[in-house]
Protein backbone atom coordinates (compact mmCIF):
# COMPACT_ATOMS: atom_id res chain seq x y z
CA UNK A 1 112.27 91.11 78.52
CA UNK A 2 111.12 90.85 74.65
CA UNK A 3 108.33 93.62 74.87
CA UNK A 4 109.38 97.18 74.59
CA UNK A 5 110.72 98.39 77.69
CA UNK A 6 108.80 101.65 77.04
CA UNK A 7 105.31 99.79 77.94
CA UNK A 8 106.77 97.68 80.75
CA UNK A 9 106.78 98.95 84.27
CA UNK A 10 109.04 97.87 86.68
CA UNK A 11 107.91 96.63 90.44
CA UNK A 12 110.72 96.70 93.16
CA UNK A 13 111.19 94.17 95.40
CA UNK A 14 109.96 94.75 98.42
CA UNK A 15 106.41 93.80 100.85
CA UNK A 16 102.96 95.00 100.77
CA UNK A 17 99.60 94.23 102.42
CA UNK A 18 97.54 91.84 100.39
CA UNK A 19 93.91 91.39 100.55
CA UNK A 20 91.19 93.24 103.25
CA UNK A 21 90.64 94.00 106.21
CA UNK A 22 87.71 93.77 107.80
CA UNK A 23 87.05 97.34 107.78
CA UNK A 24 87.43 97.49 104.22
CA UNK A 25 85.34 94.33 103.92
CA UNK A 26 82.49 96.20 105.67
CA UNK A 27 83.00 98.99 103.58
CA UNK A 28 82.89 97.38 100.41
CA UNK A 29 79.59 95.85 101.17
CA UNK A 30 78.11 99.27 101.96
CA UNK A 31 79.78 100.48 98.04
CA UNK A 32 77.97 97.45 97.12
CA UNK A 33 74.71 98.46 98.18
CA UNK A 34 74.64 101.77 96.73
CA UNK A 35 76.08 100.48 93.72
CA UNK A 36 73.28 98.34 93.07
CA UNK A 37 70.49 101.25 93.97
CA UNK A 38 69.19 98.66 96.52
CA UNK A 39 66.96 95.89 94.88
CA UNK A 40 65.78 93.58 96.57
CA UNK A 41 67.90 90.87 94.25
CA UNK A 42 70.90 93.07 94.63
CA UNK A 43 70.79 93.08 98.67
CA UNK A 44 71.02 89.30 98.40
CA UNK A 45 73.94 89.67 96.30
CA UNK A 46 75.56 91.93 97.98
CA UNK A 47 75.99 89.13 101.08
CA UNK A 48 79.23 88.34 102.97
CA UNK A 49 80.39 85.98 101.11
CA UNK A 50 80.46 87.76 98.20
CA UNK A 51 83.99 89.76 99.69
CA UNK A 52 85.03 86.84 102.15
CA UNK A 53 87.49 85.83 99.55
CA UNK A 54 89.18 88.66 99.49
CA UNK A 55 90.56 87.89 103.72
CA UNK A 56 92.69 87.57 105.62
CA UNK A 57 94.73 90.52 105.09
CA UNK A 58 98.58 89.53 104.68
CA UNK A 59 102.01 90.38 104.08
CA UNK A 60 103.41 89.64 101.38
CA UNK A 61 106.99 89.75 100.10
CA UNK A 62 107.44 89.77 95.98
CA UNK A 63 110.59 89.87 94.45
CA UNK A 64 111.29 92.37 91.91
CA UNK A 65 109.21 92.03 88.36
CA UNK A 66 107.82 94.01 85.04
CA UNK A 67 104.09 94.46 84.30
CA UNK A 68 102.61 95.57 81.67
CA UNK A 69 101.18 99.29 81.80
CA UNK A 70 98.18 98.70 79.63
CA UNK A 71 96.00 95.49 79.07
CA UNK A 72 97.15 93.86 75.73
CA UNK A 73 95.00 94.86 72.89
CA UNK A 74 93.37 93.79 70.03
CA UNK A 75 95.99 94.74 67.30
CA UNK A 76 98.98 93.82 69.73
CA UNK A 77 97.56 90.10 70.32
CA UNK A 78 96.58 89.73 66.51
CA UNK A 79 99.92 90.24 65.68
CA UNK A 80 100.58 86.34 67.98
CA UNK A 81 98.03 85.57 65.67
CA UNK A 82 99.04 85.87 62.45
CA UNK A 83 102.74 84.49 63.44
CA UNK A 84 100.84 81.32 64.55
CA UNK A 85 101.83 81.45 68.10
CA UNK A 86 97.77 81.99 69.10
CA UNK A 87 94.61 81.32 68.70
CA UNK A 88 92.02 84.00 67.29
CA UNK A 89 90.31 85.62 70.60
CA UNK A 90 86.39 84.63 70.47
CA UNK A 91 85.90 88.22 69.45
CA UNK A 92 85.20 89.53 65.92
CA UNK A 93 86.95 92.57 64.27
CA UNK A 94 84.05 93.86 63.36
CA UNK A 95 82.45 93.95 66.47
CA UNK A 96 82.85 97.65 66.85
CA UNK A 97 82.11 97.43 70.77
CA UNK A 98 84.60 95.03 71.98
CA UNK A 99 86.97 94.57 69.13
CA UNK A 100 88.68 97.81 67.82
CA UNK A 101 92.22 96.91 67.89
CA UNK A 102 93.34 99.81 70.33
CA UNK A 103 90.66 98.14 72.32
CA UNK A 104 91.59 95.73 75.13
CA UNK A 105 91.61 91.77 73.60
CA UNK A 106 88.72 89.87 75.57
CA UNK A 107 87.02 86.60 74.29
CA UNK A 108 90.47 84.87 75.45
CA UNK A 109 90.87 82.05 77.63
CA UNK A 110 93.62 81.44 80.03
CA UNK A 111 95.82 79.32 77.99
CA UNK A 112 95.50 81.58 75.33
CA UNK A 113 96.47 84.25 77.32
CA UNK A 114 99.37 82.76 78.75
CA UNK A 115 100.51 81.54 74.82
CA UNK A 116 100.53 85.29 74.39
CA UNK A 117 102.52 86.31 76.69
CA UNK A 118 104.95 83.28 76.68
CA UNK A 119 105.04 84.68 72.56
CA UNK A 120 106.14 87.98 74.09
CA UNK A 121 108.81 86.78 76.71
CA UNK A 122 106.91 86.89 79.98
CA UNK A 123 103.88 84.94 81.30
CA UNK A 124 101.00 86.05 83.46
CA UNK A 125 101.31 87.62 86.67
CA UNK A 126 100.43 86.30 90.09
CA UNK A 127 97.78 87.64 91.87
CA UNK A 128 99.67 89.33 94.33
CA UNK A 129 101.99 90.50 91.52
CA UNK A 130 98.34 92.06 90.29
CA UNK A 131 97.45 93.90 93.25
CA UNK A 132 100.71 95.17 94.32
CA UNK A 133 100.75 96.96 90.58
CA UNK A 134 97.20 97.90 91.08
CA UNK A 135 97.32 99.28 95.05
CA UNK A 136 101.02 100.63 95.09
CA UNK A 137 103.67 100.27 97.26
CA UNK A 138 101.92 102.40 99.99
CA UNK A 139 99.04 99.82 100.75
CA UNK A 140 96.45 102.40 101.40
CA UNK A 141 95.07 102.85 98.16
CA UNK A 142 91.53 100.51 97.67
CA UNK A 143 91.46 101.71 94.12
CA UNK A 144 94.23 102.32 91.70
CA UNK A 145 94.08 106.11 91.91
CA UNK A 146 93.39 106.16 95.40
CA UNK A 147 90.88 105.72 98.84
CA UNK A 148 87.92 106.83 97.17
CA UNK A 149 85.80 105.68 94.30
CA UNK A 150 85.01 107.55 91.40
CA UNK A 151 83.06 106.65 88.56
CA UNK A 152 84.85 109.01 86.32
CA UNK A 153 87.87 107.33 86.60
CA UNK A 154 87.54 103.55 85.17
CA UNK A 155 85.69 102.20 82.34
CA UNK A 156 82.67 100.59 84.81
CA UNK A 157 79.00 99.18 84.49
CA UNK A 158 75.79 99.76 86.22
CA UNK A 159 74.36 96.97 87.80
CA UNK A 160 76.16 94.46 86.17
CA UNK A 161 75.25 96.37 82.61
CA UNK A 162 77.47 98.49 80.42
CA UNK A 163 76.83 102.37 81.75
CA UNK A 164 78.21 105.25 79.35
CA UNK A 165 78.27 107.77 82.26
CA UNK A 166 82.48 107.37 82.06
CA UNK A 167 81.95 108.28 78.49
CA UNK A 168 82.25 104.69 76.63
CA UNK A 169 79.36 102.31 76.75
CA UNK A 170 81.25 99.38 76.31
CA UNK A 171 85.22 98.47 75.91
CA UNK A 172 87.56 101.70 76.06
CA UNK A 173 91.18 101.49 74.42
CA UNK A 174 93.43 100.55 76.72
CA UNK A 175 95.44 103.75 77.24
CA UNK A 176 92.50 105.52 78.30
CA UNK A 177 92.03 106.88 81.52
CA UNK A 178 95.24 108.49 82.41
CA UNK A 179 93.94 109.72 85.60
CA UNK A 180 92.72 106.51 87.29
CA UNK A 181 96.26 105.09 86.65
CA UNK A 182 97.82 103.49 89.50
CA UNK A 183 100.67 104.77 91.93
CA UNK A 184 103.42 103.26 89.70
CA UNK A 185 101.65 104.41 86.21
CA UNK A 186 99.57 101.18 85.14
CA UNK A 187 96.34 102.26 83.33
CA UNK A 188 93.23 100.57 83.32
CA UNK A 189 93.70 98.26 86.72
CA UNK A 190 89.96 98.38 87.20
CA UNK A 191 87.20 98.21 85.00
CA UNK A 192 87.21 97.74 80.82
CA UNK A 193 88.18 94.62 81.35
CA UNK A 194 88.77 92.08 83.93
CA UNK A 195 92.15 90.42 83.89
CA UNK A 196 93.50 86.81 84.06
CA UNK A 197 96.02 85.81 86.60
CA UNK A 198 98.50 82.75 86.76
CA UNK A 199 97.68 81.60 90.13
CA UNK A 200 94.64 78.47 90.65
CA UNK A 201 91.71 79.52 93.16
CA UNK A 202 91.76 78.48 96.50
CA UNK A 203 90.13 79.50 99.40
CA UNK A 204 92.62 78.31 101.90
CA UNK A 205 95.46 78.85 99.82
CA UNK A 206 95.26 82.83 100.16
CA UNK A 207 95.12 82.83 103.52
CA UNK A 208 97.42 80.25 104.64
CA UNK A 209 99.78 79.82 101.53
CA UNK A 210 103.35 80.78 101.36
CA UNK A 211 103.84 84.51 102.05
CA UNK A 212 107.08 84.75 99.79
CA UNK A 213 106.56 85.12 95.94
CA UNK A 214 103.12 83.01 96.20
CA UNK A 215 101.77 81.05 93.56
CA UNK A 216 98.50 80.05 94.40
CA UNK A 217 97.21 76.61 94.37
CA UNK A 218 98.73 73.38 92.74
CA UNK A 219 95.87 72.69 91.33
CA UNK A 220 92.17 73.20 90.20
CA UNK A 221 90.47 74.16 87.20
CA UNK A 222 89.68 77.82 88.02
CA UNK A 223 91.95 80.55 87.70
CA UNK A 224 91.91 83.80 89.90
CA UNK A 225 90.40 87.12 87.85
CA UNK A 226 91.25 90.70 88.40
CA UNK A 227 89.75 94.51 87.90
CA UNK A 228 86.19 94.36 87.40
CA UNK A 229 85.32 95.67 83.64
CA UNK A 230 82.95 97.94 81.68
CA UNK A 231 80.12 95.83 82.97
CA UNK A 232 80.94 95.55 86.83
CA UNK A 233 79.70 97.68 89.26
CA UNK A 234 81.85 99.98 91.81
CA UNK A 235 82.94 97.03 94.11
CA UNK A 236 84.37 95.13 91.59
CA UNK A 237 86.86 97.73 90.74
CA UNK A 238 89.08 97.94 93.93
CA UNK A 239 92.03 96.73 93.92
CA UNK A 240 91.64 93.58 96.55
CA UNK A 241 88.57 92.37 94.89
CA UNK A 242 89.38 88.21 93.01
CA UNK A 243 86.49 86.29 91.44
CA UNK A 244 87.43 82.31 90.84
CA UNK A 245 86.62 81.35 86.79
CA UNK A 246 87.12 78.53 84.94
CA UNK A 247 90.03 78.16 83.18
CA UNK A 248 88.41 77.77 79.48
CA UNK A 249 85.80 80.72 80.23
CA UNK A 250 86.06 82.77 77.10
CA UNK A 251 84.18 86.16 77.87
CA UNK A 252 83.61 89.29 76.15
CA UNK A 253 84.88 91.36 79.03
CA UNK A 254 87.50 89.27 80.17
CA UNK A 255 91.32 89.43 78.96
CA UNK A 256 94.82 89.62 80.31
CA UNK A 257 98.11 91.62 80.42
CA UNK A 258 101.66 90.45 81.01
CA UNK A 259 104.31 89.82 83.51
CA UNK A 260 108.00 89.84 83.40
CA UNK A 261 110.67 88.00 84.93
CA UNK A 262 113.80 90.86 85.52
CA UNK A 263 117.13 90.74 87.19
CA UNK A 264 117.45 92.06 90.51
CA UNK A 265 118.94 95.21 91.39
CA UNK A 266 121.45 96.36 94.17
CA UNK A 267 118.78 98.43 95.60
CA UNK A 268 115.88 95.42 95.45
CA UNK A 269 117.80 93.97 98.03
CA UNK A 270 117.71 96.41 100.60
């Protein structure tokens, strides 16, 4: 691995539960409901299908691999940038809401956030690389820092706007929030911003799809996103939750952290 092994966090090989279950499915639409105080447009959004795509709920068996603990951030990606290795994110320095460089980058596509992190050694990870790093070894975790939401914990929105109640109105740096981390130390696995993945959407695919190492779809122009961000409401931050978007989509809340290939251990392959 070329990034410093001080901001990498290993994952050990091993299985996990991927996805909902329909308990969780039914509880996420209730979240969803409150979340959205109830208007009449919300209750229509809140619908079935709006979780369906995060079923079946699966086994799945990863080999081991390093994440990043933080999303990559402004000053971090500028740095591909001025060694010519990426293009500039669709976000301007100067925008003092989105684009402080301990802030997360955003305004990236998916190429250009798999340039990045082919610049850095590793490439992005799979989804189910994702949520094992965001729900923990254990499984029972639907957010990062555990069962239960709280709003205090993750850089969210209100109603699909930015909300200051978690003290930043818009993008927060990306080492903030030390006590929504997840169970193996990641920060900011829901909300500031959401996060690209390597695998291509498909409905079928997820639930039907190889259960070793899976890699998504072979093809398709949308790419599977992660997290929620500072402008999603309370549903969008658990950990299970995977929204299809086009693979060009260059948003201000959307951007990306890194995966790492690494060598197996003895005790991986227990």
């Amino acid at each position: 691995m070329h990034a410093q092994l001080a901001d990498v966090v290993r994952i050990r090989a091993g299985s996990f539960h991927r996805g909902a279950s329909e308990r969780e499915l039914r509880e996420a639409f209730q979240l969803c409901l409150v979340s959205t105080r109830f208007g009449a447009g919300n209750q229509l959004r809140c619908s079935e299908q709006l979780f369906e795509l995060e079923a079946p709920r699966r086994t799945i068996q990863l080999s081991a691999y390093g994440i990043d603990r933080t999303e990559v951030s402004h000053a971090r990606y500028r740095r591909c940038v001025s060694s010519g290795a990426c293009l500039p994110a669709g976000v301007s320095a100067d925008d003092p809401r989105v684009g402080q460089p301990e802030m997360p980058v955003s305004g990236v596509s998916y190429t250009d956030a798999e340039q990045y992190c082919a610049f850095v050694g590793g490439r992005l990870p799979t989804e189910s690389e994702w949520e094992r790093a965001a729900a923990g070894p254990s499984g029972r975790r639907r957010f990062p820092w555990g069962r239960q939401y709280n709003g205090r914990l993750a850089n969210h929105g209100d109603d699909g706007r930015p909300d200051a109640s978690d003290g930043h109105r818009y993008a927060a740096p990306v080492d903030a929030f030390p006590n929504g981390q997840s169970a193996d130390g990641l920060l900011n696995m829901a909300g500031n911003v959401w996060e690209w993945t390597a695998d291509r959407f498909d409905y079928d695919n997820y639930g039907n799809g190889p259960s070793v190492n899976p890699r998504g779809a072979r093809s398709g122009g949308q790419r599977v996103v992660r997290g929620g961000s500072w402008r999603s409401d309370a549903y969008s931050l658990r950990v299970t939750h995977r929204v299809p978007v086009g693979e060009g989509a260059r948003f201000p809340d959307l951007g990306f952290r890194c995966a790492y290939d690494v060598p197996a251990e003895p005790e991986d392959a227990r």
